[in-house]
C-alpha atoms as a PDB file:
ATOM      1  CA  UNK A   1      -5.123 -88.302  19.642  1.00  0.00           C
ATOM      2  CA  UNK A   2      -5.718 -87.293  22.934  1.00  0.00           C
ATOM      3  CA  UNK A   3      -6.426 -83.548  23.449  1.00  0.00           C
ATOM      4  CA  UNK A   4      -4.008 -81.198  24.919  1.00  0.00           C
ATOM      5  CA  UNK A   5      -4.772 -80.274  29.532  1.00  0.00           C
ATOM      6  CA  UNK A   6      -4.213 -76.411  28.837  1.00  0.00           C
ATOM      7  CA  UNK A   7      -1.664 -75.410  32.018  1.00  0.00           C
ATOM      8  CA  UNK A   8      -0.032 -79.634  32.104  1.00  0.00           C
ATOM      9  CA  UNK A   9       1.415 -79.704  28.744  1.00  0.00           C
ATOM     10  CA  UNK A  10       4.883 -79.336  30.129  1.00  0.00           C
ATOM     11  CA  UNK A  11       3.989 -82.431  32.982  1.00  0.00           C
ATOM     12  CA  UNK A  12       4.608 -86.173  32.482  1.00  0.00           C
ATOM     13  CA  UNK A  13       2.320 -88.088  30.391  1.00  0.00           C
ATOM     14  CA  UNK A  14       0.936 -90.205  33.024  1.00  0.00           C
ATOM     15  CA  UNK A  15      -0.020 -87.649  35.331  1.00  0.00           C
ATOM     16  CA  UNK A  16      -1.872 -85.918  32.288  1.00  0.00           C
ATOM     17  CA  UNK A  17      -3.748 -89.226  31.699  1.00  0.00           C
ATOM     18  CA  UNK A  18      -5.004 -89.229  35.720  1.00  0.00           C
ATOM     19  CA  UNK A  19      -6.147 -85.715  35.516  1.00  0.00           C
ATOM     20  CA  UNK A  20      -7.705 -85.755  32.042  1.00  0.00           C
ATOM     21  CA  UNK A  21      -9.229 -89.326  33.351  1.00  0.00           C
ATOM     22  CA  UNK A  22     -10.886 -87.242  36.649  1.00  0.00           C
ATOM     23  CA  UNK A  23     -11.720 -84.009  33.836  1.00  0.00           C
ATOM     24  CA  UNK A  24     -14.004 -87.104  31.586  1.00  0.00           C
ATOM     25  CA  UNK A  25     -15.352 -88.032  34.636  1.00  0.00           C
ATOM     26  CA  UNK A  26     -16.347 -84.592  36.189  1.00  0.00           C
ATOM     27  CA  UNK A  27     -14.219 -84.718  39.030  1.00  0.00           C
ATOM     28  CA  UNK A  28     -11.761 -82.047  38.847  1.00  0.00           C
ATOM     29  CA  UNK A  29     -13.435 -79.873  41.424  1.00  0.00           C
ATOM     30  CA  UNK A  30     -14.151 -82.654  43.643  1.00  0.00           C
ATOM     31  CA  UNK A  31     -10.330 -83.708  43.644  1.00  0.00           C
ATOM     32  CA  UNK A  32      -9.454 -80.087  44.435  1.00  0.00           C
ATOM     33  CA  UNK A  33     -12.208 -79.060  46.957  1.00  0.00           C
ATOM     34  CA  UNK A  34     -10.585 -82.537  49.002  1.00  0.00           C
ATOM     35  CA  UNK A  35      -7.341 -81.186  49.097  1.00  0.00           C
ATOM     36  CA  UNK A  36      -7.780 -77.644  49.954  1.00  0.00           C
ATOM     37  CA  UNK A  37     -10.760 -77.234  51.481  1.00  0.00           C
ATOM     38  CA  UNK A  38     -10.111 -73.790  53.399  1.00  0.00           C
ATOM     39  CA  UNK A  39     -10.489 -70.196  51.655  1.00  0.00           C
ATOM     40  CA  UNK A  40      -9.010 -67.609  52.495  1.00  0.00           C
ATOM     41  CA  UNK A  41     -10.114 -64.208  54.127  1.00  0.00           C
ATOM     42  CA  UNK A  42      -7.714 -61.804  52.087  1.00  0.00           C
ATOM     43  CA  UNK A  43      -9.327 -59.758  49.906  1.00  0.00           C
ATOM     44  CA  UNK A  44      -8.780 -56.409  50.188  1.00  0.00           C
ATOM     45  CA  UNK A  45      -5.388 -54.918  48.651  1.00  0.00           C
ATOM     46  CA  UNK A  46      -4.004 -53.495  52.053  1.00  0.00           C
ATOM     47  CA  UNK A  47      -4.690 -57.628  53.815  1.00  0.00           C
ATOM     48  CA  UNK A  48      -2.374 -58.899  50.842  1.00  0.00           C
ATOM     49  CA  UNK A  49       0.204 -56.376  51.069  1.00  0.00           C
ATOM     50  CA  UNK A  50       0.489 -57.319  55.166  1.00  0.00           C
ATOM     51  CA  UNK A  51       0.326 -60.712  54.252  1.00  0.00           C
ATOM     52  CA  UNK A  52       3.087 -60.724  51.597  1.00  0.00           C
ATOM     53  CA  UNK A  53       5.376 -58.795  53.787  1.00  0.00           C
ATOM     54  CA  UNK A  54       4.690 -60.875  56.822  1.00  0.00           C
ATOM     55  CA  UNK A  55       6.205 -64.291  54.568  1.00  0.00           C
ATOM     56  CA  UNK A  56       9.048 -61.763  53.232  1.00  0.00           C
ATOM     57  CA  UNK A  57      10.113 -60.882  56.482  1.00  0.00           C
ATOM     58  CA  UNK A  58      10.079 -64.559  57.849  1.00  0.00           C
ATOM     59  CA  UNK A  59      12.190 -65.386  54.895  1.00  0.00           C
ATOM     60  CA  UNK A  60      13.477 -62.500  52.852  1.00  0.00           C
ATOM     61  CA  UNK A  61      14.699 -59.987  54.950  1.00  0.00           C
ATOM     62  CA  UNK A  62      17.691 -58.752  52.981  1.00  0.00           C
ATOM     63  CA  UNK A  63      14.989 -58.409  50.146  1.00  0.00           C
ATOM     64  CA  UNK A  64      14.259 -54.910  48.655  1.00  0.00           C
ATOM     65  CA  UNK A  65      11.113 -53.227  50.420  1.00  0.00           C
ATOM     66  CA  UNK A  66       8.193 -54.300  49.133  1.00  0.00           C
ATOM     67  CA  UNK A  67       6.342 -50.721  48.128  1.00  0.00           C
ATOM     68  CA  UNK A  68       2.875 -52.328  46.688  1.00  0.00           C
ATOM     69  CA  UNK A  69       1.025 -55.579  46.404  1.00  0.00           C
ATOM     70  CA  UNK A  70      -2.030 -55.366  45.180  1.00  0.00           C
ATOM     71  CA  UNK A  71      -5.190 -57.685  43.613  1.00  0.00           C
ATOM     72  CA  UNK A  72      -5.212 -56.981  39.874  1.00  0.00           C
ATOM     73  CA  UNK A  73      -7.892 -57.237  37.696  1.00  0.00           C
ATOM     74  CA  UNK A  74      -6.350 -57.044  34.392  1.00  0.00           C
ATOM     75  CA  UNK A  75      -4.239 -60.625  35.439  1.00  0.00           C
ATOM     76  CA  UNK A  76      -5.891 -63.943  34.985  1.00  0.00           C
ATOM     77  CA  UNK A  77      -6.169 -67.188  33.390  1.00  0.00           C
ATOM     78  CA  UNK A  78      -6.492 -65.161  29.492  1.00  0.00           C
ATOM     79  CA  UNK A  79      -3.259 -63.971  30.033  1.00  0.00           C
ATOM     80  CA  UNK A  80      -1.389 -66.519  31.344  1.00  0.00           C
ATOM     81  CA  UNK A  81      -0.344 -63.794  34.256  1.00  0.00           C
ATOM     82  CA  UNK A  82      -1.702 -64.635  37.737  1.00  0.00           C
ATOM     83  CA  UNK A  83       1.277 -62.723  39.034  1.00  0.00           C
ATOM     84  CA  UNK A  84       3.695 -59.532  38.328  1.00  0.00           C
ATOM     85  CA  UNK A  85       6.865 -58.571  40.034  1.00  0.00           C
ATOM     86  CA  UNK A  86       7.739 -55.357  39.208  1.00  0.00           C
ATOM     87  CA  UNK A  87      10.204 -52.511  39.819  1.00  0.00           C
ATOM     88  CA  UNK A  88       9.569 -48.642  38.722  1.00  0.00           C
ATOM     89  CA  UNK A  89      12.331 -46.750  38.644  1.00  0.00           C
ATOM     90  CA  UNK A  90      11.627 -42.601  39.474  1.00  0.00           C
ATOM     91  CA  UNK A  91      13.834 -39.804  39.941  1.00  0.00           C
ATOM     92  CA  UNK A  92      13.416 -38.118  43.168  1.00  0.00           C
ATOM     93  CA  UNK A  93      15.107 -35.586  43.796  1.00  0.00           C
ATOM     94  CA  UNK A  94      18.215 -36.290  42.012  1.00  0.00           C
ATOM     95  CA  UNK A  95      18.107 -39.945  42.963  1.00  0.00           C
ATOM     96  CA  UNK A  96      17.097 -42.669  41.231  1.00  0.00           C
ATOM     97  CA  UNK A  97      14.589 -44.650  42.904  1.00  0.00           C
ATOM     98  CA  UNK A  98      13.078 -48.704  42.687  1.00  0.00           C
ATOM     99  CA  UNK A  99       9.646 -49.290  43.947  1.00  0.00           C
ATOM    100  CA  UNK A 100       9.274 -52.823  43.986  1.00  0.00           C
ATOM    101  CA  UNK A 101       5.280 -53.853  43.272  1.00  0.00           C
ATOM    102  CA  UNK A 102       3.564 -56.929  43.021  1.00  0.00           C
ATOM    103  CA  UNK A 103       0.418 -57.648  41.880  1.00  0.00           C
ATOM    104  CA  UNK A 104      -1.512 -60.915  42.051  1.00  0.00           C
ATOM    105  CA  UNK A 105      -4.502 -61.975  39.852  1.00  0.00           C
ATOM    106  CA  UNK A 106      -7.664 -61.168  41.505  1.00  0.00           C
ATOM    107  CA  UNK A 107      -8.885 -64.653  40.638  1.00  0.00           C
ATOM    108  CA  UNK A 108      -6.758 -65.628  43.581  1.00  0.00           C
ATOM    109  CA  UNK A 109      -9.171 -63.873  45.931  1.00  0.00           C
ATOM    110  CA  UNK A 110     -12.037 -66.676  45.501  1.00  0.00           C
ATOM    111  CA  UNK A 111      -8.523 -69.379  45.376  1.00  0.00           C
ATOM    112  CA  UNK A 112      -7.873 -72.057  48.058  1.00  0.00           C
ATOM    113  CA  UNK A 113      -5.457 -70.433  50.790  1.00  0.00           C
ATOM    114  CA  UNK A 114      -2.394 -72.351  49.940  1.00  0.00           C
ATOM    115  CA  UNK A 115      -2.566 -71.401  45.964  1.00  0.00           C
ATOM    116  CA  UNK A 116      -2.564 -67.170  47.407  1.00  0.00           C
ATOM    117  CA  UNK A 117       0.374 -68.868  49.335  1.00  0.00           C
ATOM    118  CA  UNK A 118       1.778 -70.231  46.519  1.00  0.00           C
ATOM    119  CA  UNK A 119       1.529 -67.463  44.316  1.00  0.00           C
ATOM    120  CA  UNK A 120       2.625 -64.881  46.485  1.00  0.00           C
ATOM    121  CA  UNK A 121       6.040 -67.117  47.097  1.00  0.00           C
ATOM    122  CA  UNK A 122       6.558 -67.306  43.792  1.00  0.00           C
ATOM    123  CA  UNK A 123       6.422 -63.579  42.908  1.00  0.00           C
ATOM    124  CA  UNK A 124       8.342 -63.083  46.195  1.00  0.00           C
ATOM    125  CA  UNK A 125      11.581 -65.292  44.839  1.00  0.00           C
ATOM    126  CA  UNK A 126      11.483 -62.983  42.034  1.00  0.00           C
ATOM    127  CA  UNK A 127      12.885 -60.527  44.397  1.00  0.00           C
ATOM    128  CA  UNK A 128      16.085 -62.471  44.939  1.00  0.00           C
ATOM    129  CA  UNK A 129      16.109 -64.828  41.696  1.00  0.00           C
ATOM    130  CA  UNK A 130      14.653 -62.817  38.385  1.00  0.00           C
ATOM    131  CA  UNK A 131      14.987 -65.992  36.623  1.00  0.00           C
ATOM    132  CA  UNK A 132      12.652 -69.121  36.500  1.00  0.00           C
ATOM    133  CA  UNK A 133      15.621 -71.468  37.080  1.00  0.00           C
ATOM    134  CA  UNK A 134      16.911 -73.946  39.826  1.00  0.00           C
ATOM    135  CA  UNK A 135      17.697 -71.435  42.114  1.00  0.00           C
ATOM    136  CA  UNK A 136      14.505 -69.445  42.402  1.00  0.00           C
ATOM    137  CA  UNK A 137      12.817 -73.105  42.326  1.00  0.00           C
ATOM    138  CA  UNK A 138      15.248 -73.704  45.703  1.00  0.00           C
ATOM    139  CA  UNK A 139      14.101 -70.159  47.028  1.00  0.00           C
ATOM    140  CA  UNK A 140      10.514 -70.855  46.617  1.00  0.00           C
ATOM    141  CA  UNK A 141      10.736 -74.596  48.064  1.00  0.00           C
ATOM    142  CA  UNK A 142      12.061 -73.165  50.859  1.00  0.00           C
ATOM    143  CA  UNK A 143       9.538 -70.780  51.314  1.00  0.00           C
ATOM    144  CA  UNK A 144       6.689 -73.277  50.745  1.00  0.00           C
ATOM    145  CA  UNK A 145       8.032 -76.782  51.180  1.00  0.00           C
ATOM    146  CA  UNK A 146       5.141 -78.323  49.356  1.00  0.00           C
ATOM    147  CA  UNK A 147       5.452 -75.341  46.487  1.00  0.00           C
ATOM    148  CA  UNK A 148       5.983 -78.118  43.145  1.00  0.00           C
ATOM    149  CA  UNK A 149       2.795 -79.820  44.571  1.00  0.00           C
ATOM    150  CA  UNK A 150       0.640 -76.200  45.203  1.00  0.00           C
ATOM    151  CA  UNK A 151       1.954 -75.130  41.574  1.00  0.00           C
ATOM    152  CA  UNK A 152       0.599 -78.403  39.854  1.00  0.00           C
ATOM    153  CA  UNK A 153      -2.707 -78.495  41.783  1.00  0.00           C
ATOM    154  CA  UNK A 154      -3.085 -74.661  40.801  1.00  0.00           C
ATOM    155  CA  UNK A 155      -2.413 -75.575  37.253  1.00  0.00           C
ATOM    156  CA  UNK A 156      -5.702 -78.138  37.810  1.00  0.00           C
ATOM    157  CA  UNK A 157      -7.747 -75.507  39.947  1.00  0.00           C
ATOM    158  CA  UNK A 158      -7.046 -73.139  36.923  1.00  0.00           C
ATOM    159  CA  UNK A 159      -8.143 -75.967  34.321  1.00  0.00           C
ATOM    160  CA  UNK A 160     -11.411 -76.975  36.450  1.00  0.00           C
ATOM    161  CA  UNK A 161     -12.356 -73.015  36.492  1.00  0.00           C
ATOM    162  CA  UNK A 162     -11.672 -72.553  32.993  1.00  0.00           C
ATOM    163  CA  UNK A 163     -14.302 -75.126  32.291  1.00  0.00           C
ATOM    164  CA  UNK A 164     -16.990 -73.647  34.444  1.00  0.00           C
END
């Protein structure tokens, strides 16, 4: 019995076979490094929260205001959490108020640029769609055309780091 790619269980046999067949051979980070060569410079919290508002605005203007993004340290590959969308509600003076927050794993700092990209899309959708269904998939893709393709090549970034 062949033994179970932790983050591809849910992906077609075949492809698990490829990657398991480049994991045997040692070549997971070699197949990775190829395809997304270029890191990215955002690491500080205030960088992400500019970045993640500049995609919003280009696609999700009728979205609630973003109030906080933020690297998180307590998200990672143990919790299977690299992302959080959340909303706080607070009275203020009489009024209830949302802040919307998101906070990405800060695993993503030392990630490829399009798997920040890809993350921060995702927890983006979650503004619109709160559900993982075909309609947030549709918001997403439309946000990041190649987003299925990001999402399964983060799933093998995540499975080459967990092995290091």
């Amino acid at each position: 019995m062949t033994a179970v790619l932790k983050y591809l269980q849910h992906y077609p046999i075949a492809l698990q076979d490829q990657i398991r067949q480049l994991q045997t051979q040692g070549l997971l980070g070699d197949y990775i490094t190829q395809r997304y060569p270029l890191s990215h410079i955002i690491q500080t919290d205030k960088s992400l929260y500019q970045y993640a508002n500049e995609i919003k605005q280009a696609f999700l203007r009728t979205a609630p205001l973003l109030n906080k993004v933020q690297y998180d340290n307590r998200l990672g590959i143990d919790h299977h959490a690299l992302g959080l969308n959340t909303e706080i509600s607070r009275v203020q003076g009489g009024k209830l108020k949302a802040k919307k927050e998101i906070r990405i794993s800060s695993f993503f700092k030392a990630a490829p640029t399009k798997f920040l990209r890809m993350i921060v899309v995702h927890e983006l959708a979650h503004l619109k769609e709160r559900n993982h269904d075909k309609a947030f998939y549709q918001l997403c893709r439309h946000m990041e055309p190649d987003y299925h393709q990001l999402e399964f090549d983060c799933r093998v970034y995540l499975l080459w780091k967990s092995e290091v």
